[in-house]
PDB file of N, CA and C in Angstrom:
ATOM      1  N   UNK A   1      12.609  -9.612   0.847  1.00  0.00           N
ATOM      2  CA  UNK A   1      13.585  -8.586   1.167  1.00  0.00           C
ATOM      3  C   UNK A   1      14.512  -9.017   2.287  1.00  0.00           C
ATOM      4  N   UNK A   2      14.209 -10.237   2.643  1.00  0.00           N
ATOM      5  CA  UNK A   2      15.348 -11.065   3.755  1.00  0.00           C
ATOM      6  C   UNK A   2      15.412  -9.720   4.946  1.00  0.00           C
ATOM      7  N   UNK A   3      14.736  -8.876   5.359  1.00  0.00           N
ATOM      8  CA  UNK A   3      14.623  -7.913   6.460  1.00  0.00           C
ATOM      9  C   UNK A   3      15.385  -7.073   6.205  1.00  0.00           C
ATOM     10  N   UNK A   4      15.984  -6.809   5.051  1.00  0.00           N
ATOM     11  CA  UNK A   4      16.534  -5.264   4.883  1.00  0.00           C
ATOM     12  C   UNK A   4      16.044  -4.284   4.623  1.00  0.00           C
ATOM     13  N   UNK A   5      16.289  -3.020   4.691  1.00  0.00           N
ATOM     14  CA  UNK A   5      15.155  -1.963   4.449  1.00  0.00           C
ATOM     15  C   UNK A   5      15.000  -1.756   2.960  1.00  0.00           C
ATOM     16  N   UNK A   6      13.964  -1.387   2.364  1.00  0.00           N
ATOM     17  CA  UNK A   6      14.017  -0.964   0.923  1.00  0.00           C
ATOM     18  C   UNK A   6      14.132   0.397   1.034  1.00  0.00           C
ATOM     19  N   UNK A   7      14.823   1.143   0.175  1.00  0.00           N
ATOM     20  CA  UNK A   7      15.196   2.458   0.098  1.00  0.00           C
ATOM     21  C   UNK A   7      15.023   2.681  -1.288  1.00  0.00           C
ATOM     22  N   UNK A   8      14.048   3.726  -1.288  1.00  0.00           N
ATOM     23  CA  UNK A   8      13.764   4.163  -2.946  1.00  0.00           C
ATOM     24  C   UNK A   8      14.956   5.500  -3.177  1.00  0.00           C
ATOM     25  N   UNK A   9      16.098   5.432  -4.386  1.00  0.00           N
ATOM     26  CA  UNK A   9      16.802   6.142  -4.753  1.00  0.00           C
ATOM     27  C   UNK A   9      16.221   7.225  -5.789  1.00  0.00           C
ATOM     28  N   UNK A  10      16.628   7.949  -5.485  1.00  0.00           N
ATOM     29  CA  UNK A  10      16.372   9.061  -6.843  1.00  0.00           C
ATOM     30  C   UNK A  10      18.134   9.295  -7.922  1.00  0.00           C
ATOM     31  N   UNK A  11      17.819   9.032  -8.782  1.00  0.00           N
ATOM     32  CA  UNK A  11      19.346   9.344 -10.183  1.00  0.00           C
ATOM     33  C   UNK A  11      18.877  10.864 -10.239  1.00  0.00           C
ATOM     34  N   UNK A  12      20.328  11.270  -9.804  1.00  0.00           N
ATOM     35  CA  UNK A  12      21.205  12.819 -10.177  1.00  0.00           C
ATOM     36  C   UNK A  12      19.737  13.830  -9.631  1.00  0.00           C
ATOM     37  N   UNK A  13      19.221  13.204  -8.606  1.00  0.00           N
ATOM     38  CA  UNK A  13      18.373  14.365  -7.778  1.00  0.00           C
ATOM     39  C   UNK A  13      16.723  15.058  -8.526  1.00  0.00           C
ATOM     40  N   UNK A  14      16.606  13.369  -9.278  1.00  0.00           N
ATOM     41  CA  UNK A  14      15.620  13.402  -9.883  1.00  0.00           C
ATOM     42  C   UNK A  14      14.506  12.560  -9.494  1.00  0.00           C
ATOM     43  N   UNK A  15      13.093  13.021  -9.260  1.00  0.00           N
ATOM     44  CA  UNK A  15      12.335  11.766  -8.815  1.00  0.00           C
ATOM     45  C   UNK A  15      11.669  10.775  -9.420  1.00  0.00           C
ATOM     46  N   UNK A  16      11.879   9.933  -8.553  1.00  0.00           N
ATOM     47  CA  UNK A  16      11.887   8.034  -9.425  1.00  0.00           C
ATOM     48  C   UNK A  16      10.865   8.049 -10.237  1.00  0.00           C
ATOM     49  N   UNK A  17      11.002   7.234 -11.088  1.00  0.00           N
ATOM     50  CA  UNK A  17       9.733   7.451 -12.497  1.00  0.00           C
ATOM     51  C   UNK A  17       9.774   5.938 -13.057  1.00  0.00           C
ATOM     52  N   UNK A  18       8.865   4.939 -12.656  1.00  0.00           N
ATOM     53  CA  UNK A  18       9.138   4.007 -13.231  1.00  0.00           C
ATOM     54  C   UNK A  18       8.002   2.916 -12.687  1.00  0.00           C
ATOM     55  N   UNK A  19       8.175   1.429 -12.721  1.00  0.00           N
ATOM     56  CA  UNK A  19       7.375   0.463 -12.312  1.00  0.00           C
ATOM     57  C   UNK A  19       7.989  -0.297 -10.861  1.00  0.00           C
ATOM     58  N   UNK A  20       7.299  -0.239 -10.092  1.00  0.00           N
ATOM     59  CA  UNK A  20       7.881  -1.436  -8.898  1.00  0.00           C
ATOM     60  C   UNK A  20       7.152  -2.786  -8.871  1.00  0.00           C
ATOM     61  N   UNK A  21       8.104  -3.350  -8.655  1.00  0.00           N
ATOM     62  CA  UNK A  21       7.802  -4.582  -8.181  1.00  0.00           C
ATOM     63  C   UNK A  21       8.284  -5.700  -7.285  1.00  0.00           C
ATOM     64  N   UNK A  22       8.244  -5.702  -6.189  1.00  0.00           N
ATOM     65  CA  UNK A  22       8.968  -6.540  -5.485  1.00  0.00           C
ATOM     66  C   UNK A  22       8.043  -7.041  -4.108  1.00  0.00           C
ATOM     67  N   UNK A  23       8.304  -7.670  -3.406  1.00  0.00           N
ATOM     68  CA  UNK A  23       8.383  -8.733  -2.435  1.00  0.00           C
ATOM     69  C   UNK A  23       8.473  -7.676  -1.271  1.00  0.00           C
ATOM     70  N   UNK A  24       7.995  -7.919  -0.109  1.00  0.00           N
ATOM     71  CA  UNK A  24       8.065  -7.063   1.484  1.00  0.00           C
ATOM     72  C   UNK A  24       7.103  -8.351   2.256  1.00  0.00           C
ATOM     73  N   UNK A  25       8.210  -8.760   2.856  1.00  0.00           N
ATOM     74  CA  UNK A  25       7.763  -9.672   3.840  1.00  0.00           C
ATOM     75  C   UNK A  25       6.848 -10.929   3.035  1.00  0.00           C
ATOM     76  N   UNK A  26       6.020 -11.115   3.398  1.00  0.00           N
ATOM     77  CA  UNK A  26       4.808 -12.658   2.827  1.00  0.00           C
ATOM     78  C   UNK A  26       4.114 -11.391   1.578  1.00  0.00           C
ATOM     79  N   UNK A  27       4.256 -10.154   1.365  1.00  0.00           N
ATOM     80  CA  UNK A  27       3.458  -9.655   0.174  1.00  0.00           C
ATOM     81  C   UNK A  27       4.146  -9.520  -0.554  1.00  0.00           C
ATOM     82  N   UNK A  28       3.035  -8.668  -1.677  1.00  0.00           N
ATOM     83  CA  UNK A  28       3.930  -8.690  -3.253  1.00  0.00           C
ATOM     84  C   UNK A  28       3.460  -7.273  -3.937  1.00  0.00           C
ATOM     85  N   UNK A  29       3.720  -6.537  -3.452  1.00  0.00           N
ATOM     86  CA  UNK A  29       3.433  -4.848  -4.175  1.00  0.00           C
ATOM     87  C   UNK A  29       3.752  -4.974  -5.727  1.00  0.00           C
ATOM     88  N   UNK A  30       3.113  -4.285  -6.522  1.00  0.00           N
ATOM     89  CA  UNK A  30       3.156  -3.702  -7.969  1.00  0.00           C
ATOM     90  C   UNK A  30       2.419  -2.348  -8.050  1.00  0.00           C
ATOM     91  N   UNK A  31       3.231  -1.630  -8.159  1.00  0.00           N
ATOM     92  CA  UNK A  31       2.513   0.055  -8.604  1.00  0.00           C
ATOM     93  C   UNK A  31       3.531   0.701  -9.580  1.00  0.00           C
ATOM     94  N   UNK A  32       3.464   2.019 -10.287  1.00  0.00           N
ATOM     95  CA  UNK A  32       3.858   2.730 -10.896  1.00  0.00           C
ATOM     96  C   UNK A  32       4.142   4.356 -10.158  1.00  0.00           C
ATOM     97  N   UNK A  33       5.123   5.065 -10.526  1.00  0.00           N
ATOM     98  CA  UNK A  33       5.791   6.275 -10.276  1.00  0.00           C
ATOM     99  C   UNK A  33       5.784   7.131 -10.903  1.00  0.00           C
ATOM    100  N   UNK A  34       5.282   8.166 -11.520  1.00  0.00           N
ATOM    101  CA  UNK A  34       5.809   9.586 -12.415  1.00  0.00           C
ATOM    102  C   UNK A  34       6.416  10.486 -11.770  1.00  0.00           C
ATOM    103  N   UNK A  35       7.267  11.252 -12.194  1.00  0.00           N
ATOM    104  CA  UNK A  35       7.758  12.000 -10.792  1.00  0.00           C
ATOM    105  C   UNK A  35       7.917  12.187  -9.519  1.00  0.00           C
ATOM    106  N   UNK A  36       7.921  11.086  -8.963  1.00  0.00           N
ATOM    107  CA  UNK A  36       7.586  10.816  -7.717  1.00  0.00           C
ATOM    108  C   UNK A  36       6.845  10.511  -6.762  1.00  0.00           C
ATOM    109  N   UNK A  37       5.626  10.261  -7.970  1.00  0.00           N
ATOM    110  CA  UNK A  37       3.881  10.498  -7.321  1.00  0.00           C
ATOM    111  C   UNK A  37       3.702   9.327  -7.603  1.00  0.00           C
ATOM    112  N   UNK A  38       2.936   8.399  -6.550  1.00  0.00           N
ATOM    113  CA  UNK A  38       1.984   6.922  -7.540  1.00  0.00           C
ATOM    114  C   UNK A  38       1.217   7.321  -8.128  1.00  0.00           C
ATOM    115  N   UNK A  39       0.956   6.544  -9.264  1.00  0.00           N
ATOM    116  CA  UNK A  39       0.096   6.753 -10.343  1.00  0.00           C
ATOM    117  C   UNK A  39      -0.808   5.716 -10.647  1.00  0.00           C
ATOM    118  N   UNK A  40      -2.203   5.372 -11.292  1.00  0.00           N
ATOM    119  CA  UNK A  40      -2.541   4.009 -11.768  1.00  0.00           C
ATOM    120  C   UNK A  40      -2.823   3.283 -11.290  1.00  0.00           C
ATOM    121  N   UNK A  41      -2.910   1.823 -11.202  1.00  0.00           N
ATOM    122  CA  UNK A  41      -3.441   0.942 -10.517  1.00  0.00           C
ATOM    123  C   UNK A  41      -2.410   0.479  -9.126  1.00  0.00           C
ATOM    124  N   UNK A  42      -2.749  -0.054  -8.044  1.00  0.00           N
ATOM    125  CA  UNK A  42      -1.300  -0.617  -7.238  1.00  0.00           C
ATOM    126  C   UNK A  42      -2.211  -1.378  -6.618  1.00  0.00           C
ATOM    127  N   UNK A  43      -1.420  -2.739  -6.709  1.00  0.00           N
ATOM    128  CA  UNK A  43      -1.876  -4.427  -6.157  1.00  0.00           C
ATOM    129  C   UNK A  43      -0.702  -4.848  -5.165  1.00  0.00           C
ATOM    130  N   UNK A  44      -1.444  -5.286  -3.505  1.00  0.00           N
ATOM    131  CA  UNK A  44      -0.925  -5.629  -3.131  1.00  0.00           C
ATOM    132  C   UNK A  44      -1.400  -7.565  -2.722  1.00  0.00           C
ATOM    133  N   UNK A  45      -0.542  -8.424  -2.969  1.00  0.00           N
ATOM    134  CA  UNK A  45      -1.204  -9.397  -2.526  1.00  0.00           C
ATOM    135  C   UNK A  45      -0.146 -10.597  -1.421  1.00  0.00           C
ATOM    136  N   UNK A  46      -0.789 -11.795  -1.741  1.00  0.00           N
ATOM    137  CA  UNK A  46       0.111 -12.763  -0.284  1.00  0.00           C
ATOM    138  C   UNK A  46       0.909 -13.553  -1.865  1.00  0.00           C
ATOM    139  N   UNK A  47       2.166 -13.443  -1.157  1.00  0.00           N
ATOM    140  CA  UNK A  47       2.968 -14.258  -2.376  1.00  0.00           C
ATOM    141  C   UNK A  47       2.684 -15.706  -2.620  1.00  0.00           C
ATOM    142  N   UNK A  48       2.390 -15.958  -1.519  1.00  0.00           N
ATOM    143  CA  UNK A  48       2.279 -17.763  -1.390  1.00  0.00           C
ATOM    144  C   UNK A  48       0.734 -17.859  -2.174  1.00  0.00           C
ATOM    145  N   UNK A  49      -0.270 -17.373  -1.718  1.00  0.00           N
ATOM    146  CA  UNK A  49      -1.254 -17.566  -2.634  1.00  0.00           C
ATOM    147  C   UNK A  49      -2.148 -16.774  -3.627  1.00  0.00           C
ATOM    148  N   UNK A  50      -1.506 -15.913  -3.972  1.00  0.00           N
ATOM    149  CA  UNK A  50      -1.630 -14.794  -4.782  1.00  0.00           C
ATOM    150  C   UNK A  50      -2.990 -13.929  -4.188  1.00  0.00           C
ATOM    151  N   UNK A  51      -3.405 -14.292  -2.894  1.00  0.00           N
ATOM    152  CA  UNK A  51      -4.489 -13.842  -2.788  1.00  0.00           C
ATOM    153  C   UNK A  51      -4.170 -12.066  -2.438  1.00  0.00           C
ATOM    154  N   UNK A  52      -4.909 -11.479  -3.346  1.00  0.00           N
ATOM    155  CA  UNK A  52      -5.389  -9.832  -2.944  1.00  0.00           C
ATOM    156  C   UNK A  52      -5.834  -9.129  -1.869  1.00  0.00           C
ATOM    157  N   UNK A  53      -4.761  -8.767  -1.514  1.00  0.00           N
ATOM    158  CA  UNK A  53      -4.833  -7.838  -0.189  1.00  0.00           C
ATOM    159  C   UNK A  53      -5.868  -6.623  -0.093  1.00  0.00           C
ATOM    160  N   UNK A  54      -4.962  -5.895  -1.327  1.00  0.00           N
ATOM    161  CA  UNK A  54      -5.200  -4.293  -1.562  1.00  0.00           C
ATOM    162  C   UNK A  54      -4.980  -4.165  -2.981  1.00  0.00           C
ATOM    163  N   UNK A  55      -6.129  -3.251  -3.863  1.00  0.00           N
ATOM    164  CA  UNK A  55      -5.970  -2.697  -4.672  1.00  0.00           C
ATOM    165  C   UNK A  55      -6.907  -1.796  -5.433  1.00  0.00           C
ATOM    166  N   UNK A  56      -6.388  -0.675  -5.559  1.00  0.00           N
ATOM    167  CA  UNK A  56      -6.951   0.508  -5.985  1.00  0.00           C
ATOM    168  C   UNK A  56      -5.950   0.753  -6.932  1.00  0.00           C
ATOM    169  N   UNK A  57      -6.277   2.909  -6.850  1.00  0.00           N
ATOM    170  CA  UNK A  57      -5.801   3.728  -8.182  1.00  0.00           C
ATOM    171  C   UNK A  57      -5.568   4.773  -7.524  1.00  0.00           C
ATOM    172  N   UNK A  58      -4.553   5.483  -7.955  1.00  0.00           N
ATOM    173  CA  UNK A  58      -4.142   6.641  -7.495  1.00  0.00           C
ATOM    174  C   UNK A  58      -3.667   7.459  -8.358  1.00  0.00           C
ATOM    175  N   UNK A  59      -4.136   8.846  -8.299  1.00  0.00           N
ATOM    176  CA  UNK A  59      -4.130  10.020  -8.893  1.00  0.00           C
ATOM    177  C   UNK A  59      -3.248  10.852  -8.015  1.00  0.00           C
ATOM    178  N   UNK A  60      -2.445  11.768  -8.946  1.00  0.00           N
ATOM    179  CA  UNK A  60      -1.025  12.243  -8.512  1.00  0.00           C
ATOM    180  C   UNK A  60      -0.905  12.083  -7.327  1.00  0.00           C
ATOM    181  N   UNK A  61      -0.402  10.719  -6.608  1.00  0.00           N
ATOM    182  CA  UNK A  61       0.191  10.660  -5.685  1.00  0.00           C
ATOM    183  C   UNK A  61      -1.180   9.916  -4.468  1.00  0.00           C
ATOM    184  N   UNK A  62      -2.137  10.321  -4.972  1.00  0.00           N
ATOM    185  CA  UNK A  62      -3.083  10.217  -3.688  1.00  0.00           C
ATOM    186  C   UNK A  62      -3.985   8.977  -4.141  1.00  0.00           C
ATOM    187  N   UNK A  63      -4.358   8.439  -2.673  1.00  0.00           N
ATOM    188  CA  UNK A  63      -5.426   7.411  -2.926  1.00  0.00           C
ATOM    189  C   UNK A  63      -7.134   7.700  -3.476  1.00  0.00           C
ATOM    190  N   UNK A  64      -6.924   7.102  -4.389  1.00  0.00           N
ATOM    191  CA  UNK A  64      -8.697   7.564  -5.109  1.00  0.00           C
ATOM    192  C   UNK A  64      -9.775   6.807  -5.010  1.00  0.00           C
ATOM    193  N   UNK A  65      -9.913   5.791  -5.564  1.00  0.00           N
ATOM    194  CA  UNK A  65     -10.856   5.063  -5.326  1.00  0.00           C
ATOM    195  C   UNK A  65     -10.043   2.846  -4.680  1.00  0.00           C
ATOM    196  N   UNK A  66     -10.968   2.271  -3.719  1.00  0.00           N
ATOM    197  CA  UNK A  66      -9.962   1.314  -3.821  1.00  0.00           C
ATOM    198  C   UNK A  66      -9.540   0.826  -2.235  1.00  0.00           C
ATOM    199  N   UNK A  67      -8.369  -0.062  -2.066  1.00  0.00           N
ATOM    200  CA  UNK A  67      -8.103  -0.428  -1.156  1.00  0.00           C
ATOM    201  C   UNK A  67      -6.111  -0.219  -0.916  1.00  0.00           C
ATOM    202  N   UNK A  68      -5.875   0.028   0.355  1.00  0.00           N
ATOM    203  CA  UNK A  68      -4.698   0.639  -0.332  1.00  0.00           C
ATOM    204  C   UNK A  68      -3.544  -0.079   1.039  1.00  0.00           C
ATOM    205  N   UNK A  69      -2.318  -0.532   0.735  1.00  0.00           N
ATOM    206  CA  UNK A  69      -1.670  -1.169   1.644  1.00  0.00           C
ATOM    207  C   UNK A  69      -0.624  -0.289   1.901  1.00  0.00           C
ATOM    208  N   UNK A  70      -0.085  -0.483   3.512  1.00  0.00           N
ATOM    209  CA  UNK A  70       0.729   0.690   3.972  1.00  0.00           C
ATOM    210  C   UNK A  70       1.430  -0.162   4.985  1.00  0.00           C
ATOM    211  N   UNK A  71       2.941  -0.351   4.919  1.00  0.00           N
ATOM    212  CA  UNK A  71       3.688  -0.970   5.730  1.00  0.00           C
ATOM    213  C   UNK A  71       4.814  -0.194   6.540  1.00  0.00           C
ATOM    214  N   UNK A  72       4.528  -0.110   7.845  1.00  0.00           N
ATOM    215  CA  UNK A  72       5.759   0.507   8.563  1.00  0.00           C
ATOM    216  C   UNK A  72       6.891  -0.497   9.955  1.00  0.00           C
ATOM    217  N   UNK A  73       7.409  -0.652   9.993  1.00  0.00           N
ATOM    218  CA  UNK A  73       8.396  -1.144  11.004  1.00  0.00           C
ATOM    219  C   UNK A  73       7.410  -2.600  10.788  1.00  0.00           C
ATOM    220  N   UNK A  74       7.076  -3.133  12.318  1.00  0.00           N
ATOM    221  CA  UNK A  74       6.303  -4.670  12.065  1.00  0.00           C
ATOM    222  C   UNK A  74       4.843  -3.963  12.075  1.00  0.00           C
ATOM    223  N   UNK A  75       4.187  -3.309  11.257  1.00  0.00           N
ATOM    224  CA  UNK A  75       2.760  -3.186  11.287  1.00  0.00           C
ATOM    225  C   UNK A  75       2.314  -2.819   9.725  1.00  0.00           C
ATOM    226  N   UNK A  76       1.445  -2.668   9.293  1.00  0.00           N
ATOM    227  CA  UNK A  76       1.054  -2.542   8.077  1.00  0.00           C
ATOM    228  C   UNK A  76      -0.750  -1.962   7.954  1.00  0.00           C
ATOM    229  N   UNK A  77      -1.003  -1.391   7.234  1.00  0.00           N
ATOM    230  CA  UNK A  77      -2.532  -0.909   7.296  1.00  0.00           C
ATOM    231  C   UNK A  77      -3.197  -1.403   5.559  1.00  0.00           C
ATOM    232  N   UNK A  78      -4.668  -1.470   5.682  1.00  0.00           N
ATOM    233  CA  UNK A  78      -5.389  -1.593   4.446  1.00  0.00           C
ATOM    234  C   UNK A  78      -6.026  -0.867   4.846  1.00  0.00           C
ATOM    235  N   UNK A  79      -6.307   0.571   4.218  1.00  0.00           N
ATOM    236  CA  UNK A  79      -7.038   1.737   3.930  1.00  0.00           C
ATOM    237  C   UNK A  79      -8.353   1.340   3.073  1.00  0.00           C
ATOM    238  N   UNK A  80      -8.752   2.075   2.994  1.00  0.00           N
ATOM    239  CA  UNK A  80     -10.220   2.192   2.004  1.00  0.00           C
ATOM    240  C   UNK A  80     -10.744   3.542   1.827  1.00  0.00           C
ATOM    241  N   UNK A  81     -10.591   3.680   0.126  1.00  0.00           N
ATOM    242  CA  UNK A  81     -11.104   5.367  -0.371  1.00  0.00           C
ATOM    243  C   UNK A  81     -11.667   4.992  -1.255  1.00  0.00           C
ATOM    244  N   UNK A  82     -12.474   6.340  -1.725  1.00  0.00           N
ATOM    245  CA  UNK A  82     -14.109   6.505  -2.006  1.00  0.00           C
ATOM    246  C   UNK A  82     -13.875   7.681  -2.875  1.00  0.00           C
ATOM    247  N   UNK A  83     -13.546   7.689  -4.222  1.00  0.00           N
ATOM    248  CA  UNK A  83     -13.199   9.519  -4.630  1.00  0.00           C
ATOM    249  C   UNK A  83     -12.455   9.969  -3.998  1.00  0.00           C
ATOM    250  N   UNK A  84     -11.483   9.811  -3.556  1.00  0.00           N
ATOM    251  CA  UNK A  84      -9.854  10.166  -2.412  1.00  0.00           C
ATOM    252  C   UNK A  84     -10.207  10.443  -1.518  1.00  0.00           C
ATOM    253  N   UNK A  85     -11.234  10.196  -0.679  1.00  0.00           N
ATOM    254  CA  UNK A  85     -11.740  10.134   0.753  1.00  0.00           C
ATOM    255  C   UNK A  85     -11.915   8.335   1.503  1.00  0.00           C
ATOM    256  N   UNK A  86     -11.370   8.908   2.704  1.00  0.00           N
ATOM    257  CA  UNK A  86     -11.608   7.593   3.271  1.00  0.00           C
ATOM    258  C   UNK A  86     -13.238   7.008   3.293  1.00  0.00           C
ATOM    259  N   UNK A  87     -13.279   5.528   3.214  1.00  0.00           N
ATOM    260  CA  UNK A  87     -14.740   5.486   3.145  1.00  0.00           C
ATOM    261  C   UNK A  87     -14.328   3.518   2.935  1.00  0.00           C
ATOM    262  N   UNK A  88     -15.056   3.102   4.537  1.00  0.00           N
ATOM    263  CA  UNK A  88     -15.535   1.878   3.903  1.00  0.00           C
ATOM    264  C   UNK A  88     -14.566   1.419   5.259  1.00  0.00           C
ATOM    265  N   UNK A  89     -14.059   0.221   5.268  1.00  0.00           N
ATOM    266  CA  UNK A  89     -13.467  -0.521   6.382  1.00  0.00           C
ATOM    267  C   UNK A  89     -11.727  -0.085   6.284  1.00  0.00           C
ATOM    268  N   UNK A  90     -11.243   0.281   7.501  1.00  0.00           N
ATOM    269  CA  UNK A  90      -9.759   0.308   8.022  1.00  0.00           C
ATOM    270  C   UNK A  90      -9.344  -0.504   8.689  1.00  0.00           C
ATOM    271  N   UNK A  91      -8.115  -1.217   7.990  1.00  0.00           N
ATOM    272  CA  UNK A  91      -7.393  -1.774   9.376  1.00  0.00           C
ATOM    273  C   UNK A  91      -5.996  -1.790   9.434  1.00  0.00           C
ATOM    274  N   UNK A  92      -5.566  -2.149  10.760  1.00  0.00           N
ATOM    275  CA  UNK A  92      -4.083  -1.999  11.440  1.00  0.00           C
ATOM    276  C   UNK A  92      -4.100  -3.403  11.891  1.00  0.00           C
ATOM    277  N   UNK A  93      -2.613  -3.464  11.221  1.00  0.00           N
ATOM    278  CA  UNK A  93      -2.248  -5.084  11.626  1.00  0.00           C
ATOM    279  C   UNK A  93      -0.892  -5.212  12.028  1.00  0.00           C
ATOM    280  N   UNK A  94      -0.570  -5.933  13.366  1.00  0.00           N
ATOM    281  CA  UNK A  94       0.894  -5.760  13.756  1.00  0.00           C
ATOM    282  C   UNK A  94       1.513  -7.408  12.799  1.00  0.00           C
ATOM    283  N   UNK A  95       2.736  -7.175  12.766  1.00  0.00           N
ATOM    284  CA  UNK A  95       2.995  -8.545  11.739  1.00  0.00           C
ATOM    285  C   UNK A  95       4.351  -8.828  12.036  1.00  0.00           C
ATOM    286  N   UNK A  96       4.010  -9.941  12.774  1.00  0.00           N
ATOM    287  CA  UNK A  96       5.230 -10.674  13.071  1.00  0.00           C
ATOM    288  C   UNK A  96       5.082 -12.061  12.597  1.00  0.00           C
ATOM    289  N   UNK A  97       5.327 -12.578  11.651  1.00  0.00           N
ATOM    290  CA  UNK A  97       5.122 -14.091  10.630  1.00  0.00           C
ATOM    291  C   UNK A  97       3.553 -13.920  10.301  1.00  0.00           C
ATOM    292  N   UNK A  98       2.332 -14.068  11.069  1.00  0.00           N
ATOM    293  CA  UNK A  98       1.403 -14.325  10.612  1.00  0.00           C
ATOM    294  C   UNK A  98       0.913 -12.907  10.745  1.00  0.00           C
ATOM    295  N   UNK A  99      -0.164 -12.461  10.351  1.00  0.00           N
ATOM    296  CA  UNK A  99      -0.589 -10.340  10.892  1.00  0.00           C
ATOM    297  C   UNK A  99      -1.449 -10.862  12.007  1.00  0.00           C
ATOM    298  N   UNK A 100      -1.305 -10.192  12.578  1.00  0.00           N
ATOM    299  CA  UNK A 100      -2.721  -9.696  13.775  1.00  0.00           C
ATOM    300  C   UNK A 100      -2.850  -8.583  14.083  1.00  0.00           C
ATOM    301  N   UNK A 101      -5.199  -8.685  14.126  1.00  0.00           N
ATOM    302  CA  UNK A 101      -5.693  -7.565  13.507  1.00  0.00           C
ATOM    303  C   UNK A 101      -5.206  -6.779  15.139  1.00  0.00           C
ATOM    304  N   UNK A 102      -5.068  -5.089  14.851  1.00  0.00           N
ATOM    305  CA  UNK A 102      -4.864  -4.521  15.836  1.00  0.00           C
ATOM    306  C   UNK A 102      -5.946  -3.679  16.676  1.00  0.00           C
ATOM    307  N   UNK A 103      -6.747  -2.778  14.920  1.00  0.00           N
ATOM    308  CA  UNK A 103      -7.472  -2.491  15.403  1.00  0.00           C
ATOM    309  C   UNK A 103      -8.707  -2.259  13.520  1.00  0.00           C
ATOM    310  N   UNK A 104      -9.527  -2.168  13.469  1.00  0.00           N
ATOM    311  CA  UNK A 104     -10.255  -2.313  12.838  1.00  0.00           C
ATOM    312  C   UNK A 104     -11.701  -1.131  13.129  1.00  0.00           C
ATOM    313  N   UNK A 105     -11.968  -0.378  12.297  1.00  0.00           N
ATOM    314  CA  UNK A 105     -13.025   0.192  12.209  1.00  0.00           C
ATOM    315  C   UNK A 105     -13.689   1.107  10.658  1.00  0.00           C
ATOM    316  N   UNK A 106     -15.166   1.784  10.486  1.00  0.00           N
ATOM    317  CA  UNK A 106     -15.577   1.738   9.500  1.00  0.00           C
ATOM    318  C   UNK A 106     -15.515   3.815   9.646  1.00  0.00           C
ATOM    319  N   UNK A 107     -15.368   3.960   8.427  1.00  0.00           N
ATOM    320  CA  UNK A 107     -15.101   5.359   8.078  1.00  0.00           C
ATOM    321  C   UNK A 107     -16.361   5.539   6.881  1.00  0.00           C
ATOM    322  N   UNK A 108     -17.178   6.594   6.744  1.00  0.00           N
ATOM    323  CA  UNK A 108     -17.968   7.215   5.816  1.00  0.00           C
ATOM    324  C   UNK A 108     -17.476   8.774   5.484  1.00  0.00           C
ATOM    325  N   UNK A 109     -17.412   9.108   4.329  1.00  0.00           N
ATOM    326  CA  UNK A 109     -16.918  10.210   3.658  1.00  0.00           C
ATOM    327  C   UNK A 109     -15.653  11.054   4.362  1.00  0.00           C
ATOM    328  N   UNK A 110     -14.745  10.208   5.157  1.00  0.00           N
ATOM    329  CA  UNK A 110     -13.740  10.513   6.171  1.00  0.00           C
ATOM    330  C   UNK A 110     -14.245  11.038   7.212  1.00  0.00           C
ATOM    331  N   UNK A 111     -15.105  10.032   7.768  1.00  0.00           N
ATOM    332  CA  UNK A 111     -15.382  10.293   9.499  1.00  0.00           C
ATOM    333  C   UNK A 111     -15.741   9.048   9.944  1.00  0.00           C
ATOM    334  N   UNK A 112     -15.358   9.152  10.870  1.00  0.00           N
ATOM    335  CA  UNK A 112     -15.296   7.687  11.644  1.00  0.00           C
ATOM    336  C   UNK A 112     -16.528   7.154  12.004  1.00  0.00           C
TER     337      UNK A 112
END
C-alpha cells in the first residue's frame, strides 16, 4: 500500500459486498463482506513468506472461532476467539519495519 491509507468505499450508499484482497505493510489479508459484515474464513499472513499470521471465521461481522488480525496507525493486534469469545493468547505489536511484541497476555472465556 506504499503508506497510503486504505479506505473502504461504499457504491450509491450501499454496504460493500464482496472479496478483499490486498497487501498492508509486510502482510497479506484475504476475507469476504456481505453487507458490510465479514463473513467466512479471513487469512492474514507475511507476504515474503507466506507464513500465517491469523486465521479464523466470522459470523455476521464478529469473530468466532480462530485467530484474528487488527491493524491501526503503526500497531497491529492477533486476537484469539473461542465461540466469539476471547479465549487463548493476545497480542499487541508496535510495527515499524520489523513488529515488536508490546504486550502479550492469555484470556479464558473473556477474562483475563
Amino acid at each position: 500500500n506504499n503508506g497510503k491509507e486504505i479506505v473502504l468505499k461504499f457504491k450509491d450508499n450501499k454496504p460493500f459486498s464482496g472479496d478483499f484482497d490486498y497487501k498492508i505493510g509486510n502482510f497479506h489479508r484475504i476475507y469476504k463482506m456481505v453487507d458490510g459484515l465479514m463473513i467466512g474464513e479471513s487469512i492474514t499472513y507475511v507476504t515474503e513468506t507466506k507464513e500465517i499470521v491469523a486465521k479464523g471465521d466470522y459470523i455476521n461481522g464478529l469473530p468466532n472461532n480462530g485467530t484474528f488480525f487488527n491493524e491501526f496507525e503503526n500497531e497491529f493486534t492477533i486476537f484469539s476467539y473461542k465461540n466469539k469469545i476471547q479465549d487463548g493468547l493476545q497480542q499487541k505489536f508496535k510495527y515499524y519495519g520489523q513488529p515488536e511484541l508490546l504486550e502479550e497476555y492469555q484470556m479464558k472465556n473473556g477474562k483475563i
